[in-house]
C-alpha atoms as a PDB file:
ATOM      1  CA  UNK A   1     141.155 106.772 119.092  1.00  0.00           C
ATOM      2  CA  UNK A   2     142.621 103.382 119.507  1.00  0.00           C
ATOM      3  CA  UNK A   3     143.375 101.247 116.588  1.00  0.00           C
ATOM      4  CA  UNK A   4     140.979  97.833 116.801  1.00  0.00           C
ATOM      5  CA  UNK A   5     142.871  94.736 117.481  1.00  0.00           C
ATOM      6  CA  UNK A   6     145.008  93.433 114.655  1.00  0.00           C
ATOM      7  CA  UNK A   7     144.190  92.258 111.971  1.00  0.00           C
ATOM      8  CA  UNK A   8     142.222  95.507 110.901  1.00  0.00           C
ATOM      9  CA  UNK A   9     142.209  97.596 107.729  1.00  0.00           C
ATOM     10  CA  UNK A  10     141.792 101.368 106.860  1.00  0.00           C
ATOM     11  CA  UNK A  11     139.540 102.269 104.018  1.00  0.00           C
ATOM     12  CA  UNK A  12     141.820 104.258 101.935  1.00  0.00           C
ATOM     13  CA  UNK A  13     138.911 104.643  99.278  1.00  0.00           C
ATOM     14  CA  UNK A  14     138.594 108.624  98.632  1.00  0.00           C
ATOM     15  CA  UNK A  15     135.133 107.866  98.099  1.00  0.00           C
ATOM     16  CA  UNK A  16     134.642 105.553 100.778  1.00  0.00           C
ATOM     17  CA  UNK A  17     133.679 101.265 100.562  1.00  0.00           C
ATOM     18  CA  UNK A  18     130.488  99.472 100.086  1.00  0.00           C
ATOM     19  CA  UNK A  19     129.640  96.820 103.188  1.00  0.00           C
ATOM     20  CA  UNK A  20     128.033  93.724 101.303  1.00  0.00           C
ATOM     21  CA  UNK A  21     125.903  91.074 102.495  1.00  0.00           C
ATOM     22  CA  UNK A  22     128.389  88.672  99.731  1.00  0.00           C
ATOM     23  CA  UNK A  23     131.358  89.161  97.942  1.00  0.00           C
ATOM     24  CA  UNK A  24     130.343  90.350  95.213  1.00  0.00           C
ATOM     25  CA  UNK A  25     129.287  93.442  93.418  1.00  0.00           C
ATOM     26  CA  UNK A  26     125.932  91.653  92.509  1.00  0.00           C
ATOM     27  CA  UNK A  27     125.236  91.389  96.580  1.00  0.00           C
ATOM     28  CA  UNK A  28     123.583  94.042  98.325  1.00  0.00           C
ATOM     29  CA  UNK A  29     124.860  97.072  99.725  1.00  0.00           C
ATOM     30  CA  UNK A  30     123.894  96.991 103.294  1.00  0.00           C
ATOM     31  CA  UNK A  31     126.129 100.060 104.470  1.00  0.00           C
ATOM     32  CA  UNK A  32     129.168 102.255 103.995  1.00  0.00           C
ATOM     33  CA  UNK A  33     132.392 103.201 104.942  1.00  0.00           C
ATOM     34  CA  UNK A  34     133.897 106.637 104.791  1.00  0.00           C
ATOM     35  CA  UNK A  35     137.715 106.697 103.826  1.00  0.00           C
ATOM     36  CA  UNK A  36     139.803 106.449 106.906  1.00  0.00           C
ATOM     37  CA  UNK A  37     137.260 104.232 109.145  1.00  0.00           C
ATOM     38  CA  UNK A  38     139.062 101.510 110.780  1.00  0.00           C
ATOM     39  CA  UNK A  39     137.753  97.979 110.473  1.00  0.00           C
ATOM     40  CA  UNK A  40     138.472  94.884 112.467  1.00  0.00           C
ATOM     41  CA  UNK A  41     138.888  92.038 109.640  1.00  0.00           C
ATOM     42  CA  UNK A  42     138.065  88.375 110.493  1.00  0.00           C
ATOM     43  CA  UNK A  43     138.665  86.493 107.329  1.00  0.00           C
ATOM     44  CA  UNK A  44     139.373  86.887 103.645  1.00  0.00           C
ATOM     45  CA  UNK A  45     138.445  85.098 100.636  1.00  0.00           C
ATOM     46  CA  UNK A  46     139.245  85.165  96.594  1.00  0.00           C
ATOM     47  CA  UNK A  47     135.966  86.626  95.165  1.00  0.00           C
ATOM     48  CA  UNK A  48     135.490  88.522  92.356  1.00  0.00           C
ATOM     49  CA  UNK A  49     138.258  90.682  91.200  1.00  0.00           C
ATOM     50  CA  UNK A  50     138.256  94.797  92.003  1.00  0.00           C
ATOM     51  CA  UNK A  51     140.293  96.857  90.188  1.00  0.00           C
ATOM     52  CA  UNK A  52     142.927  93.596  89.690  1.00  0.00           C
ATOM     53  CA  UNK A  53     142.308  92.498  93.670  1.00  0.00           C
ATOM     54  CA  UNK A  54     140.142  89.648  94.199  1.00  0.00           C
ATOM     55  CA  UNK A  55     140.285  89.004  97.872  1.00  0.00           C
ATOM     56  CA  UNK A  56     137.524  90.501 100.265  1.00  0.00           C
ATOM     57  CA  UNK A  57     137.650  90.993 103.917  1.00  0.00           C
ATOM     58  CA  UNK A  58     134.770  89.630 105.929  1.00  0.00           C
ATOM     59  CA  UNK A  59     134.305  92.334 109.358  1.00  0.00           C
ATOM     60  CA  UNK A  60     135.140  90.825 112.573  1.00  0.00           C
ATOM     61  CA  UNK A  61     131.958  92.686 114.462  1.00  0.00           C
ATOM     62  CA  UNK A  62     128.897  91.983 111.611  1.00  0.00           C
ATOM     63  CA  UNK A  63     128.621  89.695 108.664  1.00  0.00           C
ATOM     64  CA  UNK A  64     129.700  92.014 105.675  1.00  0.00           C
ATOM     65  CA  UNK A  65     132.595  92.335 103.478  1.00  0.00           C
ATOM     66  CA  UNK A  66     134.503  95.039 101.581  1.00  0.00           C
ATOM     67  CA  UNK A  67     136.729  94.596  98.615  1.00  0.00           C
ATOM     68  CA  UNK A  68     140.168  94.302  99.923  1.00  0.00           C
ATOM     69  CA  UNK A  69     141.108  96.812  96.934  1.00  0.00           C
ATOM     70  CA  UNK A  70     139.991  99.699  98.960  1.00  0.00           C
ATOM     71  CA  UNK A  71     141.177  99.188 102.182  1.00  0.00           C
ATOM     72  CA  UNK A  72     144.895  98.898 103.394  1.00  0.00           C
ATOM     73  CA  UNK A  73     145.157  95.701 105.792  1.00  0.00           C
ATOM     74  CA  UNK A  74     147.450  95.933 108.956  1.00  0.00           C
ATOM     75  CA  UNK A  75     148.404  92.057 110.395  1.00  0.00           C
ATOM     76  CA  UNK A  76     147.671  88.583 109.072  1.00  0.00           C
ATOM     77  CA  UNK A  77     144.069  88.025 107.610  1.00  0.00           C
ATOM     78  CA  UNK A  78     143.682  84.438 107.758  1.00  0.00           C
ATOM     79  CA  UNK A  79     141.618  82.924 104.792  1.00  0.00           C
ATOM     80  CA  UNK A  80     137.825  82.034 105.428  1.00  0.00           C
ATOM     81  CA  UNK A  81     138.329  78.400 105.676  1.00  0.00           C
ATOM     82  CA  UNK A  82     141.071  78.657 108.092  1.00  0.00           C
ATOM     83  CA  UNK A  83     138.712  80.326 110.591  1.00  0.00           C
ATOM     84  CA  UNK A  84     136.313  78.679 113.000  1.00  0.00           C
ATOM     85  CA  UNK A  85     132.694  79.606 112.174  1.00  0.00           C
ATOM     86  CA  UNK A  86     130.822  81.916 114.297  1.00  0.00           C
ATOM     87  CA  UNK A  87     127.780  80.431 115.935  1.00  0.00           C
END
């Protein structure tokens, strides 16, 4: 399987991530990711703090983010307000 384009991250969770509508525990889980999915990552913002990490990656095909502290980035994420909005 190829590797999505860079930047992308690997869930290295052994129980797998949450996909949130916000990021934030408090937001709604709106899917899941088993460990060792591969993720293309858009952006990245400081949110609340995981496990000492508080940046989150926002997915670069839906509008969801994971908590950066369980997946293992490959390549720059730029930060969210470096990035042009979608629309």
């Amino acid at each position: 399987m190829a590797s999505p384009q860079q930047p992308f991250g690997t869930v290295v969770s052994d129980i797998g991530v949450n996909l949130r509508k916000y990021p934030s525990t408090d937001s709604a889980v709106s899917g899941t990711l088993a460990h060792g999915a591969q993720i293309g990552l858009r952006s990245k913002v400081n949110a609340q703090v995981i496990d000492g990490n508080g940046i989150w990656y926002l997915l670069r095909d839906k509008p969801v983010w994971v908590a950066a502290r369980h997946v293992a980035n490959t390549g720059q994420v730029p930060l969210s307000k470096d990035v042009e909005p979608q629309g």
